[in-house]
N, C-alpha and C. Protein backbone atom coordinates (compact mmCIF):
# COMPACT_ATOMS: atom_id res chain seq x y z
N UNK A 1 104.61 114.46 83.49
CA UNK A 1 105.73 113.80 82.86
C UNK A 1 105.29 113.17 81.55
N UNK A 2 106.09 113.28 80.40
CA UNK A 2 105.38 112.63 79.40
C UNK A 2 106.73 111.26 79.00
N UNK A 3 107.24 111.42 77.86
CA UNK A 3 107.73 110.17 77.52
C UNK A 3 108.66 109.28 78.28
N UNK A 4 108.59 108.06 78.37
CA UNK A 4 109.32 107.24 79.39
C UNK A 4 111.13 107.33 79.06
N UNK A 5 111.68 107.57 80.09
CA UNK A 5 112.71 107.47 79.70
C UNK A 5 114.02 106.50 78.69
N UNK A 6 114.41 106.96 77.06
CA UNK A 6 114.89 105.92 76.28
C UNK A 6 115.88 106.18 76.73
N UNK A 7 117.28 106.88 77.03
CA UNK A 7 118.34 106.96 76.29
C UNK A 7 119.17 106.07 77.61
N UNK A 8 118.77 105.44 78.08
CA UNK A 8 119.43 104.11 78.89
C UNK A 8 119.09 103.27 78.12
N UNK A 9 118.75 102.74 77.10
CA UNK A 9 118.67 101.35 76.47
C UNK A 9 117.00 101.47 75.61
N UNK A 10 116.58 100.53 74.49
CA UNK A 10 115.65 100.71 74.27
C UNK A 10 114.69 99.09 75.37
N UNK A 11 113.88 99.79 74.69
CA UNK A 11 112.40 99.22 76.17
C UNK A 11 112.05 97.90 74.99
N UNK A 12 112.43 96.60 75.54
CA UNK A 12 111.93 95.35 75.63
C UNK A 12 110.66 94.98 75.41
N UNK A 13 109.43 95.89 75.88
CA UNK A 13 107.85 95.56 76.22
C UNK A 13 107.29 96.42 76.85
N UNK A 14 105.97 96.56 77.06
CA UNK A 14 105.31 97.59 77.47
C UNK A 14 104.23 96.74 78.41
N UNK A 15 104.06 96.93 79.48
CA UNK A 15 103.05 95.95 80.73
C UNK A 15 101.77 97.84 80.95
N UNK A 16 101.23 96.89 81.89
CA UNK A 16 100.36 98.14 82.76
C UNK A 16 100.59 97.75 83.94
N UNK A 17 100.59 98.81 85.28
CA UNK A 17 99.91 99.03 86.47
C UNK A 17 99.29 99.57 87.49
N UNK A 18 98.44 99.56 86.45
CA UNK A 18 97.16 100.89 87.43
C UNK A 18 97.85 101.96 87.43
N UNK A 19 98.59 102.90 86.73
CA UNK A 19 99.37 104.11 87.16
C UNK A 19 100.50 104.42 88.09
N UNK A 20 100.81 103.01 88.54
CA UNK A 20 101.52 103.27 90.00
C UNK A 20 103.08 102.77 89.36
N UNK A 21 104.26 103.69 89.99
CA UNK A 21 105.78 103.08 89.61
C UNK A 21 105.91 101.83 90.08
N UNK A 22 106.64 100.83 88.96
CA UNK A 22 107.05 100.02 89.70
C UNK A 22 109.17 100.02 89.08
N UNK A 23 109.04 99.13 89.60
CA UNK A 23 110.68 98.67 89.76
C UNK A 23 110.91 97.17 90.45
N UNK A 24 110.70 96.65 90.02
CA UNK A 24 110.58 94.87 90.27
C UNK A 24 111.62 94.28 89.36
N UNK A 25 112.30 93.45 90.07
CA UNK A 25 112.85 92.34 88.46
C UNK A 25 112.20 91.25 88.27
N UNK A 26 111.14 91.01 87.27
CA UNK A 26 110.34 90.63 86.57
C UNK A 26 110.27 89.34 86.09
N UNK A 27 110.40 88.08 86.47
CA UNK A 27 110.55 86.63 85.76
C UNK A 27 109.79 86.65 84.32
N UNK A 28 108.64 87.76 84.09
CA UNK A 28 108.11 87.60 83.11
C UNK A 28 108.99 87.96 81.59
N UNK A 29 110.02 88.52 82.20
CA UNK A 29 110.61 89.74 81.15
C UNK A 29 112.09 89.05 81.29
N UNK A 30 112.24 88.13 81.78
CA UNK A 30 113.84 87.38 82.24
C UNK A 30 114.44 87.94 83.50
N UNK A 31 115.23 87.06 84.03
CA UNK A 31 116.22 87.21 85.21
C UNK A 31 116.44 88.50 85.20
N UNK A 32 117.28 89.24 83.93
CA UNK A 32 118.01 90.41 84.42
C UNK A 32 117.60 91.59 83.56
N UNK A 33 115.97 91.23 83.79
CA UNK A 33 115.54 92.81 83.94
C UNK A 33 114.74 93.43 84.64
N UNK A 34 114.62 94.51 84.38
CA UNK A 34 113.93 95.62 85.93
C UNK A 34 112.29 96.35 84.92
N UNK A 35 111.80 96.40 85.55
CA UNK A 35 110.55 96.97 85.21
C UNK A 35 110.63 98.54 85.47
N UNK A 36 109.83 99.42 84.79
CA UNK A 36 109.94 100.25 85.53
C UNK A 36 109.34 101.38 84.36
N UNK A 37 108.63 102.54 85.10
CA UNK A 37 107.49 103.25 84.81
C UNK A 37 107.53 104.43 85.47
N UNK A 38 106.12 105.54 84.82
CA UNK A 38 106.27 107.03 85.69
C UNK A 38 105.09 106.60 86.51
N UNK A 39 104.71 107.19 87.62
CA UNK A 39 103.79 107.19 88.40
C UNK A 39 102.54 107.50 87.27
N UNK A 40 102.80 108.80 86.45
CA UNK A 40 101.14 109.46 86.16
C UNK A 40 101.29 108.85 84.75
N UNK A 41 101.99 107.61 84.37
CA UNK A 41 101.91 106.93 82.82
C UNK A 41 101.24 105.46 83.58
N UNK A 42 100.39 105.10 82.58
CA UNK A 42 100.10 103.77 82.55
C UNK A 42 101.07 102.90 82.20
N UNK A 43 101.85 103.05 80.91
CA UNK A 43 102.60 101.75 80.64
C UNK A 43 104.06 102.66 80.87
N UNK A 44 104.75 100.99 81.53
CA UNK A 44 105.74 100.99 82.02
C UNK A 44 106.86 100.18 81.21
N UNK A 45 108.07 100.68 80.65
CA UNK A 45 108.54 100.24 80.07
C UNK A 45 109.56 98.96 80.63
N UNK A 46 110.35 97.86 80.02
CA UNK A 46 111.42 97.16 80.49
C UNK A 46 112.37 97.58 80.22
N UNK A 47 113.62 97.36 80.65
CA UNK A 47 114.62 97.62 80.84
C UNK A 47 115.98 96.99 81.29
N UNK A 48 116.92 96.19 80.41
CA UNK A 48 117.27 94.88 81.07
C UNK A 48 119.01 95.68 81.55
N UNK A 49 119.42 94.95 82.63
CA UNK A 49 120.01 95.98 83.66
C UNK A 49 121.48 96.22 82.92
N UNK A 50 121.92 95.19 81.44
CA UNK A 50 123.02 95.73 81.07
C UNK A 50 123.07 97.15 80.71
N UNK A 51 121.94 97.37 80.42
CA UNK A 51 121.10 99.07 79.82
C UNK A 51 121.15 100.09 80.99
N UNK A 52 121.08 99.40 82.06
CA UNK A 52 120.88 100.67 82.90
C UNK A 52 121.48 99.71 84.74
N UNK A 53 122.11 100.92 85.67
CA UNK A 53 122.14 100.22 86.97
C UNK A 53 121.26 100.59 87.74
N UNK A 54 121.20 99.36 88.92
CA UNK A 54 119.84 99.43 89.93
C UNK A 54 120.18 101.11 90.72
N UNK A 55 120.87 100.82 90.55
CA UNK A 55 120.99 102.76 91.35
C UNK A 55 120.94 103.88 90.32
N UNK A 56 120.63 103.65 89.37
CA UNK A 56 120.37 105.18 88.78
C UNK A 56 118.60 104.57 88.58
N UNK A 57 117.79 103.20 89.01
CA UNK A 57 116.35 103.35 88.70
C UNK A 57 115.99 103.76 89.58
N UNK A 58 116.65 103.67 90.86
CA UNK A 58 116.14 104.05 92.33
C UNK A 58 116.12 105.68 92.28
N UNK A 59 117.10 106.16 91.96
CA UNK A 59 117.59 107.24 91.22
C UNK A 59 116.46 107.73 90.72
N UNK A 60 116.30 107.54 89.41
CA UNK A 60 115.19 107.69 88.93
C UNK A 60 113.68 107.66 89.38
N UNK A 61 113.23 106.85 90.14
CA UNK A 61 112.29 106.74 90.70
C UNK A 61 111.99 107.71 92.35
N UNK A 62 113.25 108.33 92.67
CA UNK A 62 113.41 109.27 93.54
C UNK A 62 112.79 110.52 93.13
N UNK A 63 113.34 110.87 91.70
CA UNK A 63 113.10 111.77 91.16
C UNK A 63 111.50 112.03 90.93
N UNK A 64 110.93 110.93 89.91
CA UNK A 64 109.37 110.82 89.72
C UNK A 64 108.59 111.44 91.22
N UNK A 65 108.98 110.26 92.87
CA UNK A 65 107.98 110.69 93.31
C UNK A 65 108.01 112.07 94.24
N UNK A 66 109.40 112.97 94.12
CA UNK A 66 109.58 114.05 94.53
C UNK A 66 108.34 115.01 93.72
């Protein structure tokens, strides 16, 4: 997989975690946003949820670990 997905909103910040997806909502990044990354990318982009809904990241993240 290469570039993180933009065309839901542009990305807030860029974190690391060890390679692994996450999907957390983040106090670091404010209340209402979601974290979220590819499994085989290091950095994981933000994403604040007016940009995108919790069911198309789950969505999304279905997809990655298929």
């Amino acid at each position: 997989m290469g570039e993180l997905v933009t065309e839901v909103g542009d990305w807030d910040g860029v974190v690391f975690q060890n390679n692994a997806p996450v999907c957390v909502d983040s106090g670091e990044f404010g209340p209402d946003a979601a974290v979220v990354g590819f499994a085989s990318e290091s950095a994981v982009g933000v994403i604040h949820h007016e940009h995108v809904s919790l069911d198309f990241i789950v969505e999304l993240f279905g997809l990655i670990e298929a």
